[in-house]
PDB file of N, CA and C in Angstrom:
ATOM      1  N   UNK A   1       0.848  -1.156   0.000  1.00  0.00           N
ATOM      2  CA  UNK A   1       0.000   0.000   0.000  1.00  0.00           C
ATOM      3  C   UNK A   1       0.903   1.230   0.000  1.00  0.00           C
ATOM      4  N   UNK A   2       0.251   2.354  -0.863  1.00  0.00           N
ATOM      5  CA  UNK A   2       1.176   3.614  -0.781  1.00  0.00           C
ATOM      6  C   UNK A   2       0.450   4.650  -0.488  1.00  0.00           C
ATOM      7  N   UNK A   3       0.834   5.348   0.839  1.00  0.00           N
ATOM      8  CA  UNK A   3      -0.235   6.272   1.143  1.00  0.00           C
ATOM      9  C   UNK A   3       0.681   7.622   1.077  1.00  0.00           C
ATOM     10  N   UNK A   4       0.154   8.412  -0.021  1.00  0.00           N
ATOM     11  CA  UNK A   4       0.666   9.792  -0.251  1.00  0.00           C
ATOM     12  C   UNK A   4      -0.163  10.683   0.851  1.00  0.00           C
ATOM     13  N   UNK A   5       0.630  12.111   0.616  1.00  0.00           N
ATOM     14  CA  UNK A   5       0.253  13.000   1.641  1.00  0.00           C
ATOM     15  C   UNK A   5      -0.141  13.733   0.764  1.00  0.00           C
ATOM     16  N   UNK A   6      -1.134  15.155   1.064  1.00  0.00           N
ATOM     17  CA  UNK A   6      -1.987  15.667   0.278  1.00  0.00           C
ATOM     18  C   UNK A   6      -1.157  16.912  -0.086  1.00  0.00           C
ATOM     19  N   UNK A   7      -0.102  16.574   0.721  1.00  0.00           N
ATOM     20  CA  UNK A   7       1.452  18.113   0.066  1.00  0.00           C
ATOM     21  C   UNK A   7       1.892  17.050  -1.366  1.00  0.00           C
ATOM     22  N   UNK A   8       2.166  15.706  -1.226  1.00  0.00           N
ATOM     23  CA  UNK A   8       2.598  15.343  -2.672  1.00  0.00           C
ATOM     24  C   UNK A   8       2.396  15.893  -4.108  1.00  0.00           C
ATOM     25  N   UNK A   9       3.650  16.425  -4.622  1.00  0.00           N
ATOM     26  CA  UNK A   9       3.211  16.937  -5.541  1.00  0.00           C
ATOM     27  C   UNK A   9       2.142  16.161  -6.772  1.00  0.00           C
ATOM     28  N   UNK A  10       1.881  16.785  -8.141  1.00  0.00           N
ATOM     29  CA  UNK A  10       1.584  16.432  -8.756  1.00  0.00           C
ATOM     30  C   UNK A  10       2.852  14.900  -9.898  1.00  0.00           C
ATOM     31  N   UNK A  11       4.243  15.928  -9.956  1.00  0.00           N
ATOM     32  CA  UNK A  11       5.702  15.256 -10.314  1.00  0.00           C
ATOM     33  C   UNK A  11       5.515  13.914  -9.722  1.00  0.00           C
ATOM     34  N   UNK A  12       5.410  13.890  -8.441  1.00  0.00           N
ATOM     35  CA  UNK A  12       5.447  12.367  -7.948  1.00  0.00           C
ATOM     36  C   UNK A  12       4.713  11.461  -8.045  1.00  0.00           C
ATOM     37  N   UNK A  13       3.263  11.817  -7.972  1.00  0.00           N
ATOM     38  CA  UNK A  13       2.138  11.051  -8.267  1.00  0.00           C
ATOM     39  C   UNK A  13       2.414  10.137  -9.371  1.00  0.00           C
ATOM     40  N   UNK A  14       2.482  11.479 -10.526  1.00  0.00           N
ATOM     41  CA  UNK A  14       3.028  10.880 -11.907  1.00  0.00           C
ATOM     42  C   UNK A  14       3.921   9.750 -11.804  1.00  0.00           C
ATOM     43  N   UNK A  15       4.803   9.910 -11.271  1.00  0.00           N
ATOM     44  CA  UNK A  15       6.098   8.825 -11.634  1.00  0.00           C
ATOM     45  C   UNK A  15       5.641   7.578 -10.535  1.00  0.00           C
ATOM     46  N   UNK A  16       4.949   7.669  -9.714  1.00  0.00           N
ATOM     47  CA  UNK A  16       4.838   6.917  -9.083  1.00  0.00           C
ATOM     48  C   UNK A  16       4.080   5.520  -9.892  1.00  0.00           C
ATOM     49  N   UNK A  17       2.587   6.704 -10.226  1.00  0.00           N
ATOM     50  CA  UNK A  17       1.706   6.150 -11.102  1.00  0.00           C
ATOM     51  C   UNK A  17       2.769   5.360 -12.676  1.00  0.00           C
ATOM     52  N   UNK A  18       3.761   6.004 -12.793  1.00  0.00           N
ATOM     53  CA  UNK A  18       4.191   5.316 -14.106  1.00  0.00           C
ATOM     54  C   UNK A  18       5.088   4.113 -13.954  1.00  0.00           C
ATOM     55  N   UNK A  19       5.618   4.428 -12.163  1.00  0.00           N
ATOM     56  CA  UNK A  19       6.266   2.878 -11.773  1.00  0.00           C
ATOM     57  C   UNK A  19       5.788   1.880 -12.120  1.00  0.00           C
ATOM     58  N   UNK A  20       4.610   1.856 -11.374  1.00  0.00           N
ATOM     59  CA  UNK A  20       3.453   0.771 -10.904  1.00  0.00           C
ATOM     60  C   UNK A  20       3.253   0.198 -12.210  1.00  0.00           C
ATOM     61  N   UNK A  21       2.893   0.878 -13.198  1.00  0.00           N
ATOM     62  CA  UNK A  21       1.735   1.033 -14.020  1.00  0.00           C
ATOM     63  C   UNK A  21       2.661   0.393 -15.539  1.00  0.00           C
ATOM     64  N   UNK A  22       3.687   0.551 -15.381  1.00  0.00           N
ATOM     65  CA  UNK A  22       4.978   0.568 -16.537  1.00  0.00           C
ATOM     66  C   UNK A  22       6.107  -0.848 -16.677  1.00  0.00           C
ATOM     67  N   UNK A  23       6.413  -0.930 -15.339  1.00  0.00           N
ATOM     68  CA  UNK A  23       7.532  -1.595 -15.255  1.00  0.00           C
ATOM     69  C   UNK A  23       7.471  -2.849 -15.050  1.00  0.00           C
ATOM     70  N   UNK A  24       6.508  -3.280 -15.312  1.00  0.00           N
ATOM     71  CA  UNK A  24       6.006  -5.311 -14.649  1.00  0.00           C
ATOM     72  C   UNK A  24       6.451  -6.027 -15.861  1.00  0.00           C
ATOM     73  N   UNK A  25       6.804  -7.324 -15.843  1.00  0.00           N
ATOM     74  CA  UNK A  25       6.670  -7.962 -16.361  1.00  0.00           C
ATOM     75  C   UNK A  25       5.527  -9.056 -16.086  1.00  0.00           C
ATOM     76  N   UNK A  26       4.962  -9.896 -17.280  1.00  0.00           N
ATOM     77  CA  UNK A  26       3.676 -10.644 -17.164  1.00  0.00           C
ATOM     78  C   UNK A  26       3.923 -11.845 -16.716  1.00  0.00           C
ATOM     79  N   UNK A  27       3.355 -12.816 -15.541  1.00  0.00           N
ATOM     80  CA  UNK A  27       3.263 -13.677 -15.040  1.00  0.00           C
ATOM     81  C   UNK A  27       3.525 -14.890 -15.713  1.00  0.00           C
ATOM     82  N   UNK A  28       4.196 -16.265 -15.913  1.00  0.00           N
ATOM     83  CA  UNK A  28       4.501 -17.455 -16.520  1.00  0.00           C
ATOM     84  C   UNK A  28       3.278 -17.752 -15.723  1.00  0.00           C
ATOM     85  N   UNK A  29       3.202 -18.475 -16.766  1.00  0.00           N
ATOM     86  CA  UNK A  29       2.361 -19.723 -16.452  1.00  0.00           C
ATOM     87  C   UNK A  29       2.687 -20.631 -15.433  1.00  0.00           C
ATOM     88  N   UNK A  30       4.276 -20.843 -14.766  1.00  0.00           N
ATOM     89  CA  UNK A  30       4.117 -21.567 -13.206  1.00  0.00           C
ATOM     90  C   UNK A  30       4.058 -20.597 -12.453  1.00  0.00           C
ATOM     91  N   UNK A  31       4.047 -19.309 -12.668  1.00  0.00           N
ATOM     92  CA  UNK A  31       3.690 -18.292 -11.819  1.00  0.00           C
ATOM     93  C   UNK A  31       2.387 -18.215 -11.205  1.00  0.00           C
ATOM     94  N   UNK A  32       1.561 -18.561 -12.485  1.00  0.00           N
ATOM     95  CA  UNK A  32       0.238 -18.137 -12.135  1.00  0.00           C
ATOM     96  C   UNK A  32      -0.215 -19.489 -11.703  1.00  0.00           C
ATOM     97  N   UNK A  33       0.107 -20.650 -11.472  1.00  0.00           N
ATOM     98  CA  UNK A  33      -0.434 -21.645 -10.993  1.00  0.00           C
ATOM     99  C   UNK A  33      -0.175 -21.849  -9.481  1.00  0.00           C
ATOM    100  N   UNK A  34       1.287 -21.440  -9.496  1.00  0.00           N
ATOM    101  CA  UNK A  34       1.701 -21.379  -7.772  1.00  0.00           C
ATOM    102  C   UNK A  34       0.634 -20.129  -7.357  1.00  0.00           C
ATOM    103  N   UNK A  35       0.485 -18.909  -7.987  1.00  0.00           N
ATOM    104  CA  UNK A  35      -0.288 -18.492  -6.968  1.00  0.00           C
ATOM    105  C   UNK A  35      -1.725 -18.462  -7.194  1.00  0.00           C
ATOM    106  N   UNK A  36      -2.545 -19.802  -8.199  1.00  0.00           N
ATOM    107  CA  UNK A  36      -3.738 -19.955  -7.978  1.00  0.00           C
ATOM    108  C   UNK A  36      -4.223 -21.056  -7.035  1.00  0.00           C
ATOM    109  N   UNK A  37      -3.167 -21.996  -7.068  1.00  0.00           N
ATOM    110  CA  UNK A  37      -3.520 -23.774  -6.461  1.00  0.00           C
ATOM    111  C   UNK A  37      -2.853 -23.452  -5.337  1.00  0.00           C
ATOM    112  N   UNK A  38      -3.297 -24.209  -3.884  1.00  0.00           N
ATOM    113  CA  UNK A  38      -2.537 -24.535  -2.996  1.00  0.00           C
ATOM    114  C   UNK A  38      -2.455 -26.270  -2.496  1.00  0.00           C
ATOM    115  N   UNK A  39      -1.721 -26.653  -1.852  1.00  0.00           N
ATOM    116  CA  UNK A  39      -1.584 -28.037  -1.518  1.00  0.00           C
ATOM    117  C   UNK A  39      -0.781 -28.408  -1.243  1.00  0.00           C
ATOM    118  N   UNK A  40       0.398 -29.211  -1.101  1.00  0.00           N
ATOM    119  CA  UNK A  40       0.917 -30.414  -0.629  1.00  0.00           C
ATOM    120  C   UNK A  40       2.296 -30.240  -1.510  1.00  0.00           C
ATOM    121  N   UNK A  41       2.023 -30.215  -3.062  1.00  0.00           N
ATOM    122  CA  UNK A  41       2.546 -30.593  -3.797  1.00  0.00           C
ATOM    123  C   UNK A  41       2.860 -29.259  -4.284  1.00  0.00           C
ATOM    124  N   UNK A  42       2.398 -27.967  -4.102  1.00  0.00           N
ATOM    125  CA  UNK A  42       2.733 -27.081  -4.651  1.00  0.00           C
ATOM    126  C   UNK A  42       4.028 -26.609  -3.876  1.00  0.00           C
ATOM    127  N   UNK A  43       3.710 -26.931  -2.393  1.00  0.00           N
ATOM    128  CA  UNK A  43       4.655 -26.481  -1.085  1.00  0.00           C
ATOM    129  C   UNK A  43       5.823 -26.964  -1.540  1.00  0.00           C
ATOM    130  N   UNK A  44       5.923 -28.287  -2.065  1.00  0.00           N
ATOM    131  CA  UNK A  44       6.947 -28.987  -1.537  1.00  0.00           C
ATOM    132  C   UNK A  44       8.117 -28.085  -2.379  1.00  0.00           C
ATOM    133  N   UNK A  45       8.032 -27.645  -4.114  1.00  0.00           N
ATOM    134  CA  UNK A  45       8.880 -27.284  -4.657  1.00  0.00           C
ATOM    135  C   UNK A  45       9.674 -26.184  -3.608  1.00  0.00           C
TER     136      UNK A  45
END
């Protein structure tokens, strides 16, 4: 969670917003399974 203060400029918002919003890369497919399934077998890896 990012809790700005209501002095934050407008400059930061921006870049903040363009961190978030910009820089991800997209989830693999064992990515998205470890974090849809849970169990036994997911743990063990």
């Amino acid at each position: 969670m990012i809790t700005l203060s209501e002095h934050t400029s407008d400059e930061t918002k921006n870049d903040i917003f363009e961190r978030i919003n910009c820089g991800s890369d997209l989830l693999k497919d064992m990515e998205k399974r470890k974090g849809i399934y849970r169990g036994l077998f997911i743990a063990i890896q």
